[in-house]
N, C-alpha and C. Protein backbone atom coordinates (compact mmCIF):
# COMPACT_ATOMS: atom_id res chain seq x y z
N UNK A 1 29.84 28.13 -15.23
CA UNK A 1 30.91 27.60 -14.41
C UNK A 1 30.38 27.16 -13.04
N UNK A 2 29.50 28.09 -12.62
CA UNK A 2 28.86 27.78 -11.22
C UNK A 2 28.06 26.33 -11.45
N UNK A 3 27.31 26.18 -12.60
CA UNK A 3 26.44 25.02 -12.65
C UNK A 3 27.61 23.58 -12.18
N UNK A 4 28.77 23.98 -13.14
CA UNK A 4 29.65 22.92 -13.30
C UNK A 4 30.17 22.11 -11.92
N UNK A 5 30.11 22.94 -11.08
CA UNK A 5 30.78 23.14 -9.56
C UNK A 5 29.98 22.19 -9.18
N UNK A 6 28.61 22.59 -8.63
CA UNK A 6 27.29 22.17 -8.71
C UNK A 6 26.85 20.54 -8.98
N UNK A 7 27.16 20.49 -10.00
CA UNK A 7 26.94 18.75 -10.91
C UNK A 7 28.26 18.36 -10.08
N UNK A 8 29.48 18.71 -9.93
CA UNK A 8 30.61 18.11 -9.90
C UNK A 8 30.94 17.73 -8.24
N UNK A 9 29.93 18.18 -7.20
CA UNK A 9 30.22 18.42 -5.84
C UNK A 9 28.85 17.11 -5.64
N UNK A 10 27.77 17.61 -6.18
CA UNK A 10 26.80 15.98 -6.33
C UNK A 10 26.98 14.93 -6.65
N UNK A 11 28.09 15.43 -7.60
CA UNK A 11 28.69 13.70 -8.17
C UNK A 11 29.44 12.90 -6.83
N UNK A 12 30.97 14.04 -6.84
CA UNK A 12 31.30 13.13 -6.01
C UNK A 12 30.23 12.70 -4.46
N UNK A 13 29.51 13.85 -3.64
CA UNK A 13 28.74 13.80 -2.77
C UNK A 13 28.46 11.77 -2.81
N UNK A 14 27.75 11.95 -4.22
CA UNK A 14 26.78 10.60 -4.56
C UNK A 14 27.73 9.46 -4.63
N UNK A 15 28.72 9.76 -5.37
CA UNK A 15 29.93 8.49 -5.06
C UNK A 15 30.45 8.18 -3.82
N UNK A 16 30.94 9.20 -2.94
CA UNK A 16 31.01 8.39 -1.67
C UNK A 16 30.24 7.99 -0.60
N UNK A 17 28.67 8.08 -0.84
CA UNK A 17 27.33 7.84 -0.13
C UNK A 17 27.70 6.25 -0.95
N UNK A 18 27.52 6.45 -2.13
CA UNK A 18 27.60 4.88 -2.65
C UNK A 18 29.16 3.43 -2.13
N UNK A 19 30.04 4.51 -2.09
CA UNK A 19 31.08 3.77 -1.81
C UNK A 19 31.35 3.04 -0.16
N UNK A 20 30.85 4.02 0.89
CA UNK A 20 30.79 3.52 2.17
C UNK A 20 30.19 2.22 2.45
N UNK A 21 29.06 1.88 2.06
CA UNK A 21 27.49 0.78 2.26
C UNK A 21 28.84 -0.20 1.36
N UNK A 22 29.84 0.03 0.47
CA UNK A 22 30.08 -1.23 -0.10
C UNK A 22 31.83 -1.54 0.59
N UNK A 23 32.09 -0.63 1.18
CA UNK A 23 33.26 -0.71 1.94
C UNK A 23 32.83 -1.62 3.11
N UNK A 24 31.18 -1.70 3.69
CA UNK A 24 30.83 -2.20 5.14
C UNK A 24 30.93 -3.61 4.48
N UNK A 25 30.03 -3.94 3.00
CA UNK A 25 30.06 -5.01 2.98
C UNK A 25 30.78 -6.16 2.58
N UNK A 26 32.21 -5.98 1.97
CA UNK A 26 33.26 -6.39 1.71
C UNK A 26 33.61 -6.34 2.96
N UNK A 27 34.06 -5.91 4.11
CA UNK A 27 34.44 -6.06 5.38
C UNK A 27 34.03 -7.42 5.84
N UNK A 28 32.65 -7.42 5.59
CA UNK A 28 31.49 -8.46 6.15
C UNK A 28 32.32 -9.47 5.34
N UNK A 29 31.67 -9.88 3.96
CA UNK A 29 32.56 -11.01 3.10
C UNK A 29 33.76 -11.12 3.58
N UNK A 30 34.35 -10.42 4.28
CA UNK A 30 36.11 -10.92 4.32
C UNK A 30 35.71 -11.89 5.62
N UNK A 31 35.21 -11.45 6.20
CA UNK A 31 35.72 -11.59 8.08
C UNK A 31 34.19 -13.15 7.85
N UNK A 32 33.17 -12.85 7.16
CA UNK A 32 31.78 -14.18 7.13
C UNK A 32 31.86 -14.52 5.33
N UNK A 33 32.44 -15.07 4.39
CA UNK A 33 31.39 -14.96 3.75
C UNK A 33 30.02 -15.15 3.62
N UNK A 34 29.43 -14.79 1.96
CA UNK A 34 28.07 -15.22 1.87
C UNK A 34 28.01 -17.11 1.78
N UNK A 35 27.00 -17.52 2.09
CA UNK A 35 26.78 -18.74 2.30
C UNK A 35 26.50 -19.02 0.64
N UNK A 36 27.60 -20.36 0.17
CA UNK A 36 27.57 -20.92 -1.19
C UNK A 36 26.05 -20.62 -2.00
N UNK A 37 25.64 -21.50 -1.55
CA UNK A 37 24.23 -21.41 -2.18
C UNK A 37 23.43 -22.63 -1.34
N UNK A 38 21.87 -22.21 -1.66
CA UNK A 38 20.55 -22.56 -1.13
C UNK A 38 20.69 -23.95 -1.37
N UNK A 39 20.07 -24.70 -0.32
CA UNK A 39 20.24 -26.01 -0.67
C UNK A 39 18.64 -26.50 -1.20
N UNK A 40 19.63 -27.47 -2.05
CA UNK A 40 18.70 -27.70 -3.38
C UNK A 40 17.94 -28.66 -2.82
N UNK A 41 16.29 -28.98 -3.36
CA UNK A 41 15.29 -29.71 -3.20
C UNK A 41 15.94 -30.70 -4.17
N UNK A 42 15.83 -32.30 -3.77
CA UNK A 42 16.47 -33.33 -4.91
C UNK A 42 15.62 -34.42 -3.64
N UNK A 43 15.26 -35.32 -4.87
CA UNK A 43 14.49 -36.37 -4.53
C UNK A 43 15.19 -37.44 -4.15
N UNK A 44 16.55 -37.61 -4.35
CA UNK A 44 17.60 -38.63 -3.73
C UNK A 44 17.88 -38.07 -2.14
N UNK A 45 17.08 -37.17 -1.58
CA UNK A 45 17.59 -36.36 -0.27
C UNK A 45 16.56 -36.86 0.42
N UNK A 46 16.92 -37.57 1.92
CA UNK A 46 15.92 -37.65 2.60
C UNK A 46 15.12 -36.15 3.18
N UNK A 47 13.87 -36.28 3.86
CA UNK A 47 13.06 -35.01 4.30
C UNK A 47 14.50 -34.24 5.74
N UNK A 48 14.67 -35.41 5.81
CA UNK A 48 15.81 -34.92 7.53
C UNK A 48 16.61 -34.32 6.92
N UNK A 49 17.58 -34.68 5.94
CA UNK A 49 18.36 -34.42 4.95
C UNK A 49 18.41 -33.16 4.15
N UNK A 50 17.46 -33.07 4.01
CA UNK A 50 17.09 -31.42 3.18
C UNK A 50 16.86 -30.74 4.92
N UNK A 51 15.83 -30.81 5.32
CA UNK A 51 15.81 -30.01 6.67
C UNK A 51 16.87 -29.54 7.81
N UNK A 52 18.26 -30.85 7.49
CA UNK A 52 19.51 -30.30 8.37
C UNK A 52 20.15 -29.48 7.59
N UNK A 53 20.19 -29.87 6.33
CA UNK A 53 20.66 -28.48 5.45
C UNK A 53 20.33 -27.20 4.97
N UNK A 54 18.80 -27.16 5.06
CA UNK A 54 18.14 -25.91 5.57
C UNK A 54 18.25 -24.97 6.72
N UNK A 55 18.77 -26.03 7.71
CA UNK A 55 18.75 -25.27 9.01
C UNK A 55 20.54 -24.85 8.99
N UNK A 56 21.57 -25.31 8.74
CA UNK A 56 22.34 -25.13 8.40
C UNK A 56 22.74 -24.35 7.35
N UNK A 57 22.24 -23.62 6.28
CA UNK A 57 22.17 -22.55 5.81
C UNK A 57 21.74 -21.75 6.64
N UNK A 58 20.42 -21.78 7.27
CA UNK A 58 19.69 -20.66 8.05
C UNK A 58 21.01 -19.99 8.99
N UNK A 59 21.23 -20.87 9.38
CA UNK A 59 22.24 -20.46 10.72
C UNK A 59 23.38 -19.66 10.07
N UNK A 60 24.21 -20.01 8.92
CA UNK A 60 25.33 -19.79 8.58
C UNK A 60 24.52 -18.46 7.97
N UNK A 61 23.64 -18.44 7.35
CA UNK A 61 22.98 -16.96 7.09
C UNK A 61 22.84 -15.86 7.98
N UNK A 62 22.42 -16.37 9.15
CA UNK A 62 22.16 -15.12 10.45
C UNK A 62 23.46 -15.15 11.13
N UNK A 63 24.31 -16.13 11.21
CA UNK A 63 25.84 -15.45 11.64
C UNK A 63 26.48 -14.32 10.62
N UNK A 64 26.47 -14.95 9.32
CA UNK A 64 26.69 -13.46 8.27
C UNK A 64 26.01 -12.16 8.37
N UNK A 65 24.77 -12.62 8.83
CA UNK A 65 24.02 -11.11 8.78
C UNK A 65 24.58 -10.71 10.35
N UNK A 66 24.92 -11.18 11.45
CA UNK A 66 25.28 -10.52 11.95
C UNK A 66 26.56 -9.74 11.99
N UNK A 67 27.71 -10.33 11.64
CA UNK A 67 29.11 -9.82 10.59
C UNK A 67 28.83 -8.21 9.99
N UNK A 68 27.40 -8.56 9.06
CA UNK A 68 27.18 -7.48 8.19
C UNK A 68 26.77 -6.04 9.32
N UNK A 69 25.97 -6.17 10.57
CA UNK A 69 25.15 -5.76 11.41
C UNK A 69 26.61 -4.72 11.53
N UNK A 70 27.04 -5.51 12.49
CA UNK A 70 28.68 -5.20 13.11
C UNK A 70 29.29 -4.34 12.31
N UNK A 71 30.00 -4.91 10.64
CA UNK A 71 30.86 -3.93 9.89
C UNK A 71 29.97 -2.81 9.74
N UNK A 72 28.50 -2.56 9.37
CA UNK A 72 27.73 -1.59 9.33
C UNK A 72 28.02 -0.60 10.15
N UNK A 73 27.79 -1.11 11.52
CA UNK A 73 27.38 0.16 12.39
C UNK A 73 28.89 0.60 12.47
N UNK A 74 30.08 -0.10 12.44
CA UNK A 74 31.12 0.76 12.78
C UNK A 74 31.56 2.12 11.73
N UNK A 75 31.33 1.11 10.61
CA UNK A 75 32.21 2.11 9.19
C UNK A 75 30.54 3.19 9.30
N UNK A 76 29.14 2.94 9.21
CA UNK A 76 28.89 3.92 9.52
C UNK A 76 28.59 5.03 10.20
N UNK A 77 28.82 4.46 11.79
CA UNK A 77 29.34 5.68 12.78
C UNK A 77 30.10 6.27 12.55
N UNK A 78 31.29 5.76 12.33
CA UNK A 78 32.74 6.65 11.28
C UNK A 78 32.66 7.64 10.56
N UNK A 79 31.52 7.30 9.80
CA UNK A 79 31.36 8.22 8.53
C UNK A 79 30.68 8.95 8.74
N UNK A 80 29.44 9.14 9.93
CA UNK A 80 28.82 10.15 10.58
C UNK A 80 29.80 11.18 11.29
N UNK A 81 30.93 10.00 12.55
CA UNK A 81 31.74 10.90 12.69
C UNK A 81 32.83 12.09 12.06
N UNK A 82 33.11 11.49 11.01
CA UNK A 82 33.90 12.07 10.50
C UNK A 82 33.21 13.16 9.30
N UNK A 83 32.06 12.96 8.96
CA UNK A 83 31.41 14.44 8.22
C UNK A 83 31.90 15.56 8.89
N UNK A 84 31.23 16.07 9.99
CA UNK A 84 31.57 17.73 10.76
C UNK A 84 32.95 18.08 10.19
N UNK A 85 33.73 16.96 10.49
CA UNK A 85 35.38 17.88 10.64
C UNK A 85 35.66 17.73 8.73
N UNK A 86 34.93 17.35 7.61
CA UNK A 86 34.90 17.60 6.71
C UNK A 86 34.95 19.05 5.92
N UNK A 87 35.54 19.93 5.43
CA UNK A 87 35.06 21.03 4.93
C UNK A 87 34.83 21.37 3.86
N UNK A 88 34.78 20.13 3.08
CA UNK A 88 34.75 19.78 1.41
C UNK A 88 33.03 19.31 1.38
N UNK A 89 32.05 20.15 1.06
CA UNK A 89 30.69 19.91 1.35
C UNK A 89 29.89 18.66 0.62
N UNK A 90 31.01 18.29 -0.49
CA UNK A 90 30.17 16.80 -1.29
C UNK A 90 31.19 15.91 -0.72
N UNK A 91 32.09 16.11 -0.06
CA UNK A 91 32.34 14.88 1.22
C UNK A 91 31.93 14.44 2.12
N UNK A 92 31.31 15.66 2.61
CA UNK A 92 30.32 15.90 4.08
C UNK A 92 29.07 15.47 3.58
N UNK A 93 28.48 16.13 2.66
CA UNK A 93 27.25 15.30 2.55
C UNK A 93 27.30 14.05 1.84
N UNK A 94 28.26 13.19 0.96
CA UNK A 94 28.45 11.61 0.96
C UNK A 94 29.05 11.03 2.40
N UNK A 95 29.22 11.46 3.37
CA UNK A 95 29.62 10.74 4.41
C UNK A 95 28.98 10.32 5.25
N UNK A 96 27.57 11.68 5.19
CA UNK A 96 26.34 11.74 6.29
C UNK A 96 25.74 10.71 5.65
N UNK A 97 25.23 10.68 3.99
CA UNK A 97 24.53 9.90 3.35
C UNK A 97 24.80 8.50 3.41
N UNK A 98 26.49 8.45 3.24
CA UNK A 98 27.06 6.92 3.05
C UNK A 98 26.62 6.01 4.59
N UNK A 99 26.99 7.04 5.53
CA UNK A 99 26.69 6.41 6.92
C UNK A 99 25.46 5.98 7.58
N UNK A 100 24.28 6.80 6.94
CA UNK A 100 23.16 6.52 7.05
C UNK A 100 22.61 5.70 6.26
N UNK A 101 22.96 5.42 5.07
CA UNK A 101 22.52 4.24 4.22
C UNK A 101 23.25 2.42 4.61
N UNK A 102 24.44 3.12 5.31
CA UNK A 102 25.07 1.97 5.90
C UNK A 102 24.69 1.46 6.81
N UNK A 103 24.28 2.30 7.95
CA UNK A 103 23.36 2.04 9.06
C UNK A 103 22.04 1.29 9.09
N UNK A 104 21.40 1.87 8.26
CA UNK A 104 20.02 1.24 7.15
C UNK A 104 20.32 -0.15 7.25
N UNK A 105 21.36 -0.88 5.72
CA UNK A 105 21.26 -1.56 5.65
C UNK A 105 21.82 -2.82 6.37
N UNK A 106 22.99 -2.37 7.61
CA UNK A 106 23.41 -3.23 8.59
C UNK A 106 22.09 -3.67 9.00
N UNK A 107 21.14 -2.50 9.66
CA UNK A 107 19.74 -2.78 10.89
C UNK A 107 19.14 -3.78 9.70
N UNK A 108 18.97 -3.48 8.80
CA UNK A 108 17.49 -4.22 7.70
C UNK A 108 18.48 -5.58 7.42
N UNK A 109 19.34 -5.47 7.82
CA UNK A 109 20.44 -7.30 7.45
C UNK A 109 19.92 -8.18 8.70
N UNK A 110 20.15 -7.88 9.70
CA UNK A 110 19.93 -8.05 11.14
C UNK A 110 18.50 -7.92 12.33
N UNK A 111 17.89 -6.94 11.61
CA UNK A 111 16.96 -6.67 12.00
C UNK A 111 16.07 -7.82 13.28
N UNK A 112 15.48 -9.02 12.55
CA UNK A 112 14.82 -10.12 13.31
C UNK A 112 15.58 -10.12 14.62
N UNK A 113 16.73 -10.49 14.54
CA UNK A 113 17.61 -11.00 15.52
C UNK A 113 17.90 -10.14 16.59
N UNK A 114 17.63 -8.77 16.42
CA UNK A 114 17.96 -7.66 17.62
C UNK A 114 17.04 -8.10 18.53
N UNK A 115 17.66 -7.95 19.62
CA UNK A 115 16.91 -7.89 21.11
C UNK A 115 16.64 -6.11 21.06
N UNK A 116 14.78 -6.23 21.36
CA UNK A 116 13.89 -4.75 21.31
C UNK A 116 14.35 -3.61 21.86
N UNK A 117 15.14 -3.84 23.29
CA UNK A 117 15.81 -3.12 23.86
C UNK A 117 17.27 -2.10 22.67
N UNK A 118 17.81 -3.37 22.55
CA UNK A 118 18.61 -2.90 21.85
C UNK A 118 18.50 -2.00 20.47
N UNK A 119 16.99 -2.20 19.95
CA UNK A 119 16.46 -1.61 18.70
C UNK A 119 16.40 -0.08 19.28
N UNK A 120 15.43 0.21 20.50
CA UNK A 120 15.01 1.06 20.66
C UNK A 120 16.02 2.18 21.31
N UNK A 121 17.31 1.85 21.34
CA UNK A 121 18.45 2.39 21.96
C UNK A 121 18.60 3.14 20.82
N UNK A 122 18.98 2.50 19.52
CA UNK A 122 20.06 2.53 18.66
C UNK A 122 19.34 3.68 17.89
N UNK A 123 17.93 3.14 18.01
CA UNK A 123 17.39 4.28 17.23
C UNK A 123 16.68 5.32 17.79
N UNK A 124 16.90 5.64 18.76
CA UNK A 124 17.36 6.99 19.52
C UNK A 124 18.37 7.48 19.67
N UNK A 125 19.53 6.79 19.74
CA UNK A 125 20.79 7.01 19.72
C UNK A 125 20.92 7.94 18.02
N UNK A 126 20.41 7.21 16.75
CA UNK A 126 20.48 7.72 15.86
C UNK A 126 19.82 8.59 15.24
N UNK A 127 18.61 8.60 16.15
CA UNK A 127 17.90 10.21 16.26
C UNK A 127 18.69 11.25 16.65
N UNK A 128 19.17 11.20 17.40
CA UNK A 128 19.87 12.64 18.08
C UNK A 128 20.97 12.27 17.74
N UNK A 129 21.67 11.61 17.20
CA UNK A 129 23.06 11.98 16.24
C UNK A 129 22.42 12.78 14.76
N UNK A 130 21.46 12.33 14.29
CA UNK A 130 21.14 13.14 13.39
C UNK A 130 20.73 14.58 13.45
N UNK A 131 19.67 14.64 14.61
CA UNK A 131 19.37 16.24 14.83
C UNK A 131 20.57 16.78 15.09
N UNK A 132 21.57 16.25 15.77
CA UNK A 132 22.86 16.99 16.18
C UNK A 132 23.73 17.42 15.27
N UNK A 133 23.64 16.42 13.79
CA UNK A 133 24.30 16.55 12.78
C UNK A 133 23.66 17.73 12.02
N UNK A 134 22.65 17.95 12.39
CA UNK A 134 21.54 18.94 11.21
C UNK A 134 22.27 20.19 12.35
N UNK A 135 21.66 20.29 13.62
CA UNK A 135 22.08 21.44 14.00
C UNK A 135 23.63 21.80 13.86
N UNK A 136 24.55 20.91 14.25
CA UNK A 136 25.77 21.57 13.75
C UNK A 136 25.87 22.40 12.46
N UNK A 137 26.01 21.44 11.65
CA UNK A 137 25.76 21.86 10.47
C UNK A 137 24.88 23.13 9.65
N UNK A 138 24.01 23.42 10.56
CA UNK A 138 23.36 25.02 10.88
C UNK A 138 24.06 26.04 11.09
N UNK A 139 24.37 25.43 12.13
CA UNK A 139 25.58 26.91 12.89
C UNK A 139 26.46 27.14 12.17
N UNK A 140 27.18 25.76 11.87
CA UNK A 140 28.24 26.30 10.99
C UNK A 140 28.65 26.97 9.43
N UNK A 141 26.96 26.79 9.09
CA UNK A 141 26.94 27.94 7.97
C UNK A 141 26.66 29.32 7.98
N UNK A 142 25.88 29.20 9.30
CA UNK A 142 25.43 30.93 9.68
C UNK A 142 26.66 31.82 10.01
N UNK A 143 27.95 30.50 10.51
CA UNK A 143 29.67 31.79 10.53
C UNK A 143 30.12 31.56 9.52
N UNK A 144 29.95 31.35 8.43
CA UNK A 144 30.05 31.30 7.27
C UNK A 144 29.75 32.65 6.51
């Protein structure tokens, strides 16, 4: 029975780590979509012709990735925030997980485009939200 608990607290844990990262990016699609598709090499296209439409994807690409950057960091600050006051432990740990994988993949969407300053904030900032998250989360099993 104990095993059952066990499998059944990982499951969900793992489903809502998975479900957050796809809640950020449907946000993103609503508010940017993804750009149609790559523009095609065709020999009826002048060189300018293919190259304004290259650059015009490019662009409409890094405005989406920034969309994605944005819905990221909010829904997964959220979901960092909202672990602690969790007391259901495969909620708490899919929330820490979901938020950190969300975080992940906002920065790795966006990444090029950050100004360094701003990199080196965020990820200090998300250093010590994490140690803070580990130490809470300490204490509050030792009154346990």
């Amino acid at each position: 029975m104990k095993l059952l608990y066990v499998i059944r607290e990982v499951v969900f844990g793992f489903g809502l780590a998975a479900l957050v990262p796809l809640f950020a990016y449907w946000a993103a699609q609503i508010v940017a979509p993804q750009p149609v598709e790559y523009p095609t090499w065709s020999e009826k296209k002048s060189e300018e012709q293919r190259r304004v439409e290259h650059e015009e994807y490019r662009k409409s690409n890094i405005e989406r990735s920034r969309y994605v950057f944005y819905s990221s960091a909010i829904v997964g600050i959220l979901s960092l925030l909202i672990a602690p006051f969790t007391r259901i432990a495969s909620l708490s740990v899919g929330a820490i997980l979901g938020g950190i994988l969300t975080l992940i993949w906002g920065y790795w969407s966006y990444w090029d485009q950050i100004n360094n300053i701003i990199k080196l904030v965020s990820l200090i900032a998300g250093l010590l939200v994490i140690i803070g998250l580990a130490y809470y989360f300490a204490r509050r099993e030792k009154q346990y």
